[in-house]
PDB file of N, CA and C in Angstrom:
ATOM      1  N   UNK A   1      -9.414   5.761   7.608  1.00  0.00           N
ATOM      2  CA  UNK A   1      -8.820   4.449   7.487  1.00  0.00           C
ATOM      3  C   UNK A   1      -7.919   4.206   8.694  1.00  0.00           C
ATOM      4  N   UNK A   2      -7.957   2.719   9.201  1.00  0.00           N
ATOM      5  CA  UNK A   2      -7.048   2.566  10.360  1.00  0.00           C
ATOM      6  C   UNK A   2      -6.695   1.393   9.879  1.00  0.00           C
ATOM      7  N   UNK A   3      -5.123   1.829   9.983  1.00  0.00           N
ATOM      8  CA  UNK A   3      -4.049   1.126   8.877  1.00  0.00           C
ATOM      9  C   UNK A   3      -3.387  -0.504  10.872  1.00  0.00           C
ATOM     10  N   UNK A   4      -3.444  -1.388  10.008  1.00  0.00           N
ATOM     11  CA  UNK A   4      -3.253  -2.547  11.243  1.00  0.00           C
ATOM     12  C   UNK A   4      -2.030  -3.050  10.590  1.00  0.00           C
ATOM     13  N   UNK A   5      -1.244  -3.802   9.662  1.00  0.00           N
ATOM     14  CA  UNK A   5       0.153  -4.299   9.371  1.00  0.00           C
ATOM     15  C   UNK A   5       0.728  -3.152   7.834  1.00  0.00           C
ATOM     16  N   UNK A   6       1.992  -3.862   7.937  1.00  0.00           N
ATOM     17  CA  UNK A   6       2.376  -3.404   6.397  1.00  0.00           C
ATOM     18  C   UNK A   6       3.762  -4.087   6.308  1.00  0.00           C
ATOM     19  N   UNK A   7       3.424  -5.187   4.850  1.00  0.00           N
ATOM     20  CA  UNK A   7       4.562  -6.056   4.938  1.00  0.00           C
ATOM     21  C   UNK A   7       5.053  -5.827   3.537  1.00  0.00           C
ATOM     22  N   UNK A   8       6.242  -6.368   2.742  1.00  0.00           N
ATOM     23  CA  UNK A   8       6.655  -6.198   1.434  1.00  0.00           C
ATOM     24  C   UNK A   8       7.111  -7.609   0.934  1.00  0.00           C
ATOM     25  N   UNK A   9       6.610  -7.745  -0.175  1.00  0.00           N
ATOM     26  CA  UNK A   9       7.241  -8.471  -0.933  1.00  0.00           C
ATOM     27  C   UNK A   9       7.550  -7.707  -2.506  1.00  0.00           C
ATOM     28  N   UNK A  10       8.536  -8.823  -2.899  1.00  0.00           N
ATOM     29  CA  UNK A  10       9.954  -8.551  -3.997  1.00  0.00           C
ATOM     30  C   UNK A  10       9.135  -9.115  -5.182  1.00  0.00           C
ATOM     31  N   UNK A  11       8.636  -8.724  -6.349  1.00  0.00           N
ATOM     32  CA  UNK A  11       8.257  -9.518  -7.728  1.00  0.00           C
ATOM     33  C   UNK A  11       9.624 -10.194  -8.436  1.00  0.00           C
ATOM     34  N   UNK A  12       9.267 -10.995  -9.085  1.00  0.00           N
ATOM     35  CA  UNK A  12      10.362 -11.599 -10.029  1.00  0.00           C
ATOM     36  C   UNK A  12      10.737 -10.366 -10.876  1.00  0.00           C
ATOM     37  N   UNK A  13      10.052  -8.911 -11.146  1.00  0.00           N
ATOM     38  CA  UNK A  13      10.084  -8.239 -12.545  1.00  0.00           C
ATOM     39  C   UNK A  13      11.127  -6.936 -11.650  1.00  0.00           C
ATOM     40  N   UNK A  14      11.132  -7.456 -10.409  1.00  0.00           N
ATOM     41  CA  UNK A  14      12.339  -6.385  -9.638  1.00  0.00           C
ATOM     42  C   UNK A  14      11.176  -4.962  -8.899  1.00  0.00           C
ATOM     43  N   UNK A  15      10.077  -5.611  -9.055  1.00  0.00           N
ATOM     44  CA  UNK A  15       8.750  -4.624  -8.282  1.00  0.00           C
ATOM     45  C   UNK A  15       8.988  -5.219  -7.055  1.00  0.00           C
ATOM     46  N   UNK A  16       8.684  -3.876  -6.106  1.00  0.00           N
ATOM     47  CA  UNK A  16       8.207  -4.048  -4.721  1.00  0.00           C
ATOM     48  C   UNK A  16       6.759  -4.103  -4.533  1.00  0.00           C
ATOM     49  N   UNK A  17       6.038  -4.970  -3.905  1.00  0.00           N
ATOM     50  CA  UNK A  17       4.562  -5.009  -3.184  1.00  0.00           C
ATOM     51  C   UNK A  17       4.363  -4.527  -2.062  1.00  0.00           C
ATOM     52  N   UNK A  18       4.203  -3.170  -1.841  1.00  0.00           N
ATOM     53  CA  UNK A  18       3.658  -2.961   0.015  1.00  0.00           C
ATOM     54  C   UNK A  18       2.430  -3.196   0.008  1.00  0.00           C
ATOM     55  N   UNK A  19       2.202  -4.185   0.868  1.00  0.00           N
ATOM     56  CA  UNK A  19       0.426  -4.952   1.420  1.00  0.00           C
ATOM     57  C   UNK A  19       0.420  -4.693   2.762  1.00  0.00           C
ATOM     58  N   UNK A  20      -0.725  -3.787   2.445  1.00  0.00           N
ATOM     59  CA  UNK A  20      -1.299  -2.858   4.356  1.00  0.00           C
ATOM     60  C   UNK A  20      -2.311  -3.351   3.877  1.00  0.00           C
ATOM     61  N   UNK A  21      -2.580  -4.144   5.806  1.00  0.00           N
ATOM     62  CA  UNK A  21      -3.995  -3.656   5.913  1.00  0.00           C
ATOM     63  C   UNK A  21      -4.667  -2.780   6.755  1.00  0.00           C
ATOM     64  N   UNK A  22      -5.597  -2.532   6.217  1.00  0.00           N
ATOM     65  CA  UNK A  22      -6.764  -1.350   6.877  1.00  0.00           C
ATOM     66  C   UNK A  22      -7.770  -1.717   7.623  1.00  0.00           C
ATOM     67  N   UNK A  23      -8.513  -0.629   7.973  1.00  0.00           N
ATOM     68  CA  UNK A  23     -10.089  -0.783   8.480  1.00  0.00           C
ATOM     69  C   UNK A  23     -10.793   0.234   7.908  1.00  0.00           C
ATOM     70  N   UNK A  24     -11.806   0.239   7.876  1.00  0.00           N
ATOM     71  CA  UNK A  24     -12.812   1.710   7.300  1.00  0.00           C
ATOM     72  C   UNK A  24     -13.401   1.614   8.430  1.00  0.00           C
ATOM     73  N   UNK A  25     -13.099   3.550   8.980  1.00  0.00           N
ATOM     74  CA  UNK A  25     -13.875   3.411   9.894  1.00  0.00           C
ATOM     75  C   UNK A  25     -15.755   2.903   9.986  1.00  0.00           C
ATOM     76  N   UNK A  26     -15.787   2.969   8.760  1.00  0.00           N
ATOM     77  CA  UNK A  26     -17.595   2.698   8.977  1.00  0.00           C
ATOM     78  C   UNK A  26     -17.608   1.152   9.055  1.00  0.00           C
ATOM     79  N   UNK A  27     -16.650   0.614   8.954  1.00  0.00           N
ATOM     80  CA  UNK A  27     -16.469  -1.065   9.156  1.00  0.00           C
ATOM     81  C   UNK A  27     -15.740  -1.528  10.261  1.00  0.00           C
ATOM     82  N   UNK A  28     -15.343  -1.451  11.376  1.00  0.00           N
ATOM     83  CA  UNK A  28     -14.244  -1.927  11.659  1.00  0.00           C
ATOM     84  C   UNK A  28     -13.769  -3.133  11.886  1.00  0.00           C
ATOM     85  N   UNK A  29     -14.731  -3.869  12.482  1.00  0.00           N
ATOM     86  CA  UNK A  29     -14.573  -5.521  12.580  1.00  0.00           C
ATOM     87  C   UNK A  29     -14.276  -6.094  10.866  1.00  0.00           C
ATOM     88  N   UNK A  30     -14.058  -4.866   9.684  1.00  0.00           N
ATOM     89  CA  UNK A  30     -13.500  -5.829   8.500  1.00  0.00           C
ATOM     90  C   UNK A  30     -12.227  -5.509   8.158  1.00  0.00           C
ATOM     91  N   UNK A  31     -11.183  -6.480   7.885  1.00  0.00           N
ATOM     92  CA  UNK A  31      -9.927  -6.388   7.514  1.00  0.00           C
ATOM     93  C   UNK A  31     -10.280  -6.783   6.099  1.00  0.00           C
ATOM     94  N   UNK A  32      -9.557  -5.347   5.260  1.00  0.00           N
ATOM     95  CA  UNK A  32      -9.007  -5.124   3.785  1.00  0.00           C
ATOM     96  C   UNK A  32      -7.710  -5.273   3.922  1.00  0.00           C
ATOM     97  N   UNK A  33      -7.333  -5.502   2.346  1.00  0.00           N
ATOM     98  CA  UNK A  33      -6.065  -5.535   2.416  1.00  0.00           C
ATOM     99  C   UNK A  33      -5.696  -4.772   1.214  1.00  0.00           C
ATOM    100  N   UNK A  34      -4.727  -3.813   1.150  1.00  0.00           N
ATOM    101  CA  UNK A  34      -3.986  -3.185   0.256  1.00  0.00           C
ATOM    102  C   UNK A  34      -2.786  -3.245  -0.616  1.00  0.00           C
ATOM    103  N   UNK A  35      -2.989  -3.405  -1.607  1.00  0.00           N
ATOM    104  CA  UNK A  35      -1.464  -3.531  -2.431  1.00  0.00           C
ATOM    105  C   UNK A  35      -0.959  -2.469  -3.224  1.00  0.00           C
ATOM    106  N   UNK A  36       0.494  -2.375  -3.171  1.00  0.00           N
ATOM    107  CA  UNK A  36       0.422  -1.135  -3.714  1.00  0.00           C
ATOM    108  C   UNK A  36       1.398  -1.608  -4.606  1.00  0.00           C
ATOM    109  N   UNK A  37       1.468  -1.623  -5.773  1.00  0.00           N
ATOM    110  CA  UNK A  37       2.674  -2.223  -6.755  1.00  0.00           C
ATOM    111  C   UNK A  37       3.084  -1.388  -7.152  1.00  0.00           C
ATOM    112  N   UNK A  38       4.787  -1.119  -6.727  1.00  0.00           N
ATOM    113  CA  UNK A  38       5.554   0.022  -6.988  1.00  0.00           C
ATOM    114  C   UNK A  38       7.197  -0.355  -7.964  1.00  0.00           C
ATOM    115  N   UNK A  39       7.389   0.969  -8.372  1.00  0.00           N
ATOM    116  CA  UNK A  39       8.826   0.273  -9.024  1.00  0.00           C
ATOM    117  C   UNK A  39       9.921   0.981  -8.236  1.00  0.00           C
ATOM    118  N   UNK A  40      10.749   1.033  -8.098  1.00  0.00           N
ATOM    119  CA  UNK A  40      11.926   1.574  -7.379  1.00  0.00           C
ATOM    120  C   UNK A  40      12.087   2.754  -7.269  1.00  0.00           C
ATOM    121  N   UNK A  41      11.801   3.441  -8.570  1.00  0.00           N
ATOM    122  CA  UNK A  41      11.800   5.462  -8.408  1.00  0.00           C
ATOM    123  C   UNK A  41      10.841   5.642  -7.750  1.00  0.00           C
ATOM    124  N   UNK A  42       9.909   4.902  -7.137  1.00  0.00           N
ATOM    125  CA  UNK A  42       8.833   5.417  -6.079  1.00  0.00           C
ATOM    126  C   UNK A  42       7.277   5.133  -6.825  1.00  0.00           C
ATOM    127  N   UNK A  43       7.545   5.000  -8.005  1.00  0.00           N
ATOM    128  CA  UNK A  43       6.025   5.539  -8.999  1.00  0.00           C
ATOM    129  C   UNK A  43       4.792   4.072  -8.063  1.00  0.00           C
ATOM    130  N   UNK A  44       4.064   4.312  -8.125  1.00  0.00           N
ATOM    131  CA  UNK A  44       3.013   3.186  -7.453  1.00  0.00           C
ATOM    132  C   UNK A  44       2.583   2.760  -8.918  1.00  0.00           C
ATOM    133  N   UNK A  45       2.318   1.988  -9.841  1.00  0.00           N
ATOM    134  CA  UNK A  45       2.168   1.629 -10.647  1.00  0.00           C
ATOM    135  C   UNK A  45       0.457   0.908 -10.285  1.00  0.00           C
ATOM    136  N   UNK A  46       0.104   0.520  -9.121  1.00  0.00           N
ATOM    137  CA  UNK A  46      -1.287   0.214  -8.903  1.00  0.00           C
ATOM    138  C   UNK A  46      -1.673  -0.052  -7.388  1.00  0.00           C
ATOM    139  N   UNK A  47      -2.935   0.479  -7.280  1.00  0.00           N
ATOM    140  CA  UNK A  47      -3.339   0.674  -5.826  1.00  0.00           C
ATOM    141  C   UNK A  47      -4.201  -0.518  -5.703  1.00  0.00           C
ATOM    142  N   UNK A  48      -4.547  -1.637  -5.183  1.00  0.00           N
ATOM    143  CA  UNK A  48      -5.672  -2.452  -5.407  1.00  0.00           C
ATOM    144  C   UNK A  48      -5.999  -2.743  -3.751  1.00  0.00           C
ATOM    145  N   UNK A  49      -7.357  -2.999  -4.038  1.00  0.00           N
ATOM    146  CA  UNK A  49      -8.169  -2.835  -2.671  1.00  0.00           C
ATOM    147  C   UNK A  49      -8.674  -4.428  -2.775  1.00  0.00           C
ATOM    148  N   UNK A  50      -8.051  -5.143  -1.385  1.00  0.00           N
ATOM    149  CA  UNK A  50      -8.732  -6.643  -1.482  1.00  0.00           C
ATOM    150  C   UNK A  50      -9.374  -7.042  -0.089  1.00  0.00           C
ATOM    151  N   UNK A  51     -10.405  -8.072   0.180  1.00  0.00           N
ATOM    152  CA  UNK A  51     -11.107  -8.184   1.073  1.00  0.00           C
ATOM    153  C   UNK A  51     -11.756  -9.699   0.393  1.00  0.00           C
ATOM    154  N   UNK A  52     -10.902 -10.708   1.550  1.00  0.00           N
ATOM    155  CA  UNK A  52     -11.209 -11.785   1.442  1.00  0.00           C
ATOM    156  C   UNK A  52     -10.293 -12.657   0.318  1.00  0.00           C
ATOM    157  N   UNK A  53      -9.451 -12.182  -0.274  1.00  0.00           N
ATOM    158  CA  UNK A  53      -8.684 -11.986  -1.221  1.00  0.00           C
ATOM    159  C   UNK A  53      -9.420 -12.084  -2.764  1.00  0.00           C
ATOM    160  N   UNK A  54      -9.788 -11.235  -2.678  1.00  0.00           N
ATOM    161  CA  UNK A  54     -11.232 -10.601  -3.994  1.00  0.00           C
ATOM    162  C   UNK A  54     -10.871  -9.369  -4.210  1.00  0.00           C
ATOM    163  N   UNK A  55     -10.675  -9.115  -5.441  1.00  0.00           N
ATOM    164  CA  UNK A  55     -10.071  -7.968  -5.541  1.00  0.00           C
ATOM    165  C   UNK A  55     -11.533  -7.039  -5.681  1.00  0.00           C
ATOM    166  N   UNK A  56     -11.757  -5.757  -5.113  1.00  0.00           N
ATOM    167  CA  UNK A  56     -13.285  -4.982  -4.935  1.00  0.00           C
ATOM    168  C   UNK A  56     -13.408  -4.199  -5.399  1.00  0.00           C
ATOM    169  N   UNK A  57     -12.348  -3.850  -6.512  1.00  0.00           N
ATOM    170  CA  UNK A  57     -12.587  -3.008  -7.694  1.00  0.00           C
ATOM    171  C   UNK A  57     -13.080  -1.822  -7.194  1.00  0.00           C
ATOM    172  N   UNK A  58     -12.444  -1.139  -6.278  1.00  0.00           N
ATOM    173  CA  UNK A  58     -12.652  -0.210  -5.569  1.00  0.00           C
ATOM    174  C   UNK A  58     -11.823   1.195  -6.279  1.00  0.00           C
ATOM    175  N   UNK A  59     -12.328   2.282  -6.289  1.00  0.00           N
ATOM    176  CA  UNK A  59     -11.510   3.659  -6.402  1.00  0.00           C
ATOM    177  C   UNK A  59     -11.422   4.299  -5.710  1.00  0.00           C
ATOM    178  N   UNK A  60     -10.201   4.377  -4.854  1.00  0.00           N
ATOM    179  CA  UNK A  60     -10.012   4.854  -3.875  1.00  0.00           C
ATOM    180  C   UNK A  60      -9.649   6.606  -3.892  1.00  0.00           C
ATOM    181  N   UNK A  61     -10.881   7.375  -2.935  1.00  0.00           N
ATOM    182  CA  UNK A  61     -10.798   8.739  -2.755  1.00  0.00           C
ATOM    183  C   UNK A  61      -9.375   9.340  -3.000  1.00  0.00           C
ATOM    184  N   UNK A  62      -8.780  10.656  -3.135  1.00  0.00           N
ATOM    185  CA  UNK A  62      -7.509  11.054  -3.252  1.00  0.00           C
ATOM    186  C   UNK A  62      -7.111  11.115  -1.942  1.00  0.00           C
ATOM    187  N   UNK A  63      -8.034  11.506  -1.234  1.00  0.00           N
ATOM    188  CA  UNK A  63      -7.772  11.507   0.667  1.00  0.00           C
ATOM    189  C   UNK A  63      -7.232   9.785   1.322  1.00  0.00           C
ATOM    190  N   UNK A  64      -8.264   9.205   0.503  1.00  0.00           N
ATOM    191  CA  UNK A  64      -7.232   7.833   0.536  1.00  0.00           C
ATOM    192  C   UNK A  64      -6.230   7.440   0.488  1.00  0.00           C
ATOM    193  N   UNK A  65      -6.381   7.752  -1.012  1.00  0.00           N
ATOM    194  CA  UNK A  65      -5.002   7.089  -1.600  1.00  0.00           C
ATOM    195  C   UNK A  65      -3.635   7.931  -0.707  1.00  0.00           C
ATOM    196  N   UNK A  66      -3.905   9.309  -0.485  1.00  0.00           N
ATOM    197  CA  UNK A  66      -3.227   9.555   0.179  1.00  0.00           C
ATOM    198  C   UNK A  66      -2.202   9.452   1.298  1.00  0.00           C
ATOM    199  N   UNK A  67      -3.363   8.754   2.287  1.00  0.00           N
ATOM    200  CA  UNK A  67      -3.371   8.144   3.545  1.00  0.00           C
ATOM    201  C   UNK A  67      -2.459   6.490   3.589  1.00  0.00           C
ATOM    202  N   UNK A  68      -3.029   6.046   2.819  1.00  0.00           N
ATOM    203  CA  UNK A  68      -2.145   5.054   2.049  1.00  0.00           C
ATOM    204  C   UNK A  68      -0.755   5.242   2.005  1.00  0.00           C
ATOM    205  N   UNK A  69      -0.381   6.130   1.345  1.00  0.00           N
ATOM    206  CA  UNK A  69       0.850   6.775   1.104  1.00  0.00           C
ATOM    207  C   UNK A  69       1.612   6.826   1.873  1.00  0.00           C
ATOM    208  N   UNK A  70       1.307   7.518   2.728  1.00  0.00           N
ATOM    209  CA  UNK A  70       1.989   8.689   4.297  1.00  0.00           C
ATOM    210  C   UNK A  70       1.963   7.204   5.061  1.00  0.00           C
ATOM    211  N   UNK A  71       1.322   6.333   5.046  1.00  0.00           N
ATOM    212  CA  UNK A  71       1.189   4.513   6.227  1.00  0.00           C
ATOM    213  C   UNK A  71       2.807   4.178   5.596  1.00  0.00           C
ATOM    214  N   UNK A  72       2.672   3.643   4.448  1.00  0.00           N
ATOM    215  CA  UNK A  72       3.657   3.450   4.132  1.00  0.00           C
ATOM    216  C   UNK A  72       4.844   3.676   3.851  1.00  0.00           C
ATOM    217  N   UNK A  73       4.735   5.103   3.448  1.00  0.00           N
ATOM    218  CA  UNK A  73       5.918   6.078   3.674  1.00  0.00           C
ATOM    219  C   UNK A  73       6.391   6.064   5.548  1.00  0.00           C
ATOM    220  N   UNK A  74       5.545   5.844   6.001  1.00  0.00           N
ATOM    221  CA  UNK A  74       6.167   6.183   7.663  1.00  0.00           C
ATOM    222  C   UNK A  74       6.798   4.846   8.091  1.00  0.00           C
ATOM    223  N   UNK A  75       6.316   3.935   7.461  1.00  0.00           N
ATOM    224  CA  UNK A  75       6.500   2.086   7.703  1.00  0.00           C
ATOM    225  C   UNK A  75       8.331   2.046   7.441  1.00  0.00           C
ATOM    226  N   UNK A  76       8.191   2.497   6.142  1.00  0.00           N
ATOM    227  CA  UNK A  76       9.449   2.143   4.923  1.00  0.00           C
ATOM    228  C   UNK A  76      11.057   1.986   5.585  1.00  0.00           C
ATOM    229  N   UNK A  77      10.890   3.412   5.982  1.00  0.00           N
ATOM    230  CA  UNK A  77      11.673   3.540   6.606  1.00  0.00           C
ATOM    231  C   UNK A  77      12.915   2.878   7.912  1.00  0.00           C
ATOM    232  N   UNK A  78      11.415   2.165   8.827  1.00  0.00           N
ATOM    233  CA  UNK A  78      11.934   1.160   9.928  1.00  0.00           C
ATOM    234  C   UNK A  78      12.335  -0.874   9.196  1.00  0.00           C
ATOM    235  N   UNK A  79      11.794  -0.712   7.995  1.00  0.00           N
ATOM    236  CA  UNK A  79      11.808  -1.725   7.105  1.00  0.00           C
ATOM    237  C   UNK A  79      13.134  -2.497   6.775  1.00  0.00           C
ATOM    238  N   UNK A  80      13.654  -3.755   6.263  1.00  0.00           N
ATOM    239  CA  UNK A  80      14.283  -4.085   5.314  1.00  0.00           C
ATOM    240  C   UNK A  80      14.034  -3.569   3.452  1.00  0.00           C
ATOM    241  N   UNK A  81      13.737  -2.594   3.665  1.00  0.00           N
ATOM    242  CA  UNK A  81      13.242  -2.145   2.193  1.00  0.00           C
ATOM    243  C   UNK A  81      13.771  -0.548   2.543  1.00  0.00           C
ATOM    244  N   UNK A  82      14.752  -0.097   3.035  1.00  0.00           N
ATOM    245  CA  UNK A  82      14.530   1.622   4.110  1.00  0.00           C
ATOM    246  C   UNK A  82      15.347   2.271   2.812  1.00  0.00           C
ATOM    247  N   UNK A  83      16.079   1.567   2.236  1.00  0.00           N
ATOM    248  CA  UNK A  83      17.115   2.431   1.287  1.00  0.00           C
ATOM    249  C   UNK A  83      16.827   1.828  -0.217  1.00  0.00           C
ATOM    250  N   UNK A  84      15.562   0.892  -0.594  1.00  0.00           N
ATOM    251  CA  UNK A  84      15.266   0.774  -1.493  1.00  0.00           C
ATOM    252  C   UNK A  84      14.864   1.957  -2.564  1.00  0.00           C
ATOM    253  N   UNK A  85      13.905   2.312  -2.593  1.00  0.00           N
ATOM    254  CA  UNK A  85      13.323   2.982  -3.441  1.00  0.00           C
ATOM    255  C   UNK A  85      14.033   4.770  -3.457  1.00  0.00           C
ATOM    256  N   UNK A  86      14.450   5.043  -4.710  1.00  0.00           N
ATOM    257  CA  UNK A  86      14.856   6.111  -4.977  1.00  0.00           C
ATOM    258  C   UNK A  86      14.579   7.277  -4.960  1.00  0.00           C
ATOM    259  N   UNK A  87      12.811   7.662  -4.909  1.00  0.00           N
ATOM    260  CA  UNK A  87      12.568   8.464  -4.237  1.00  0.00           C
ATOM    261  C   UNK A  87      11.239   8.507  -3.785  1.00  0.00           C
ATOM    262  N   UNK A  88      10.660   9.571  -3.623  1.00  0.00           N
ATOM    263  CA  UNK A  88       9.103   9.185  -2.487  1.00  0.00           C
ATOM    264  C   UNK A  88       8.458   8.730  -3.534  1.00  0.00           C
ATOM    265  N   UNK A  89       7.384   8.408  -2.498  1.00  0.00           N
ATOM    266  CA  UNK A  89       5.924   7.041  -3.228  1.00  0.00           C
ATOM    267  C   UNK A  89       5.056   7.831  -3.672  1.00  0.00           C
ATOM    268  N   UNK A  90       4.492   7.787  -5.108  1.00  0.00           N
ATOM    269  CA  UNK A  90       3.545   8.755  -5.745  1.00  0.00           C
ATOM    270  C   UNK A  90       2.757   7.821  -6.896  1.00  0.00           C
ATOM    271  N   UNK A  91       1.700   8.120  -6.903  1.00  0.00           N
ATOM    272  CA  UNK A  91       0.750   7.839  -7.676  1.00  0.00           C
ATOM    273  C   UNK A  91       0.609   8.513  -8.949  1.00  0.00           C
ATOM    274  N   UNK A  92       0.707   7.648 -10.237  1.00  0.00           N
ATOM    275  CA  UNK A  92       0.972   8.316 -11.616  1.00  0.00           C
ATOM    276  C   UNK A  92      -0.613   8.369 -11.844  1.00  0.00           C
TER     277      UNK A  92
END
């Protein structure tokens, strides 16, 4: 995966949204987009994979989801969001 932005938005329910997008390498001319709906202790509450804004009902590999992770975990930091979340980003 070759990760191209990663922006956040705030839910009304006090959730953070990190939305990256990607490329697959076997695609590259296609931009996906990723959401990751998280709550503040870090938990990712849902990974969703969109393209075109269609959600593609995709299950993403653990090597993925992974990768995912570590984008955003490295992002967070330089962010307005750097001292949000209480502790690292993990998938329940």
């Amino acid at each position: 995966m070759i990760f191209d932005y990663c922006e956040f938005e705030k839910t009304e329910e006090g959730r953070l949204t990190v939305i990256t997008g990607c490329r697959f390498e076997d695609e590259p001319d296609e931009l996906y987009v990723i959401h990751l709906n998280t709550l503040q202790d870090g938990t990712v509450r849902k990974l969703t994979l969109y393209f075109n804004g269609h959600d593609c009902s995709y299950t993403f590999k653990a090597e993925e989801a992974e990768a995912v992770l570590a984008y955003a975990a490295e992002v967070i930091p330089s962010s307005a969001y750097a001292g949000w979340y209480e502790g690292e980003l993990r998938i329940v």
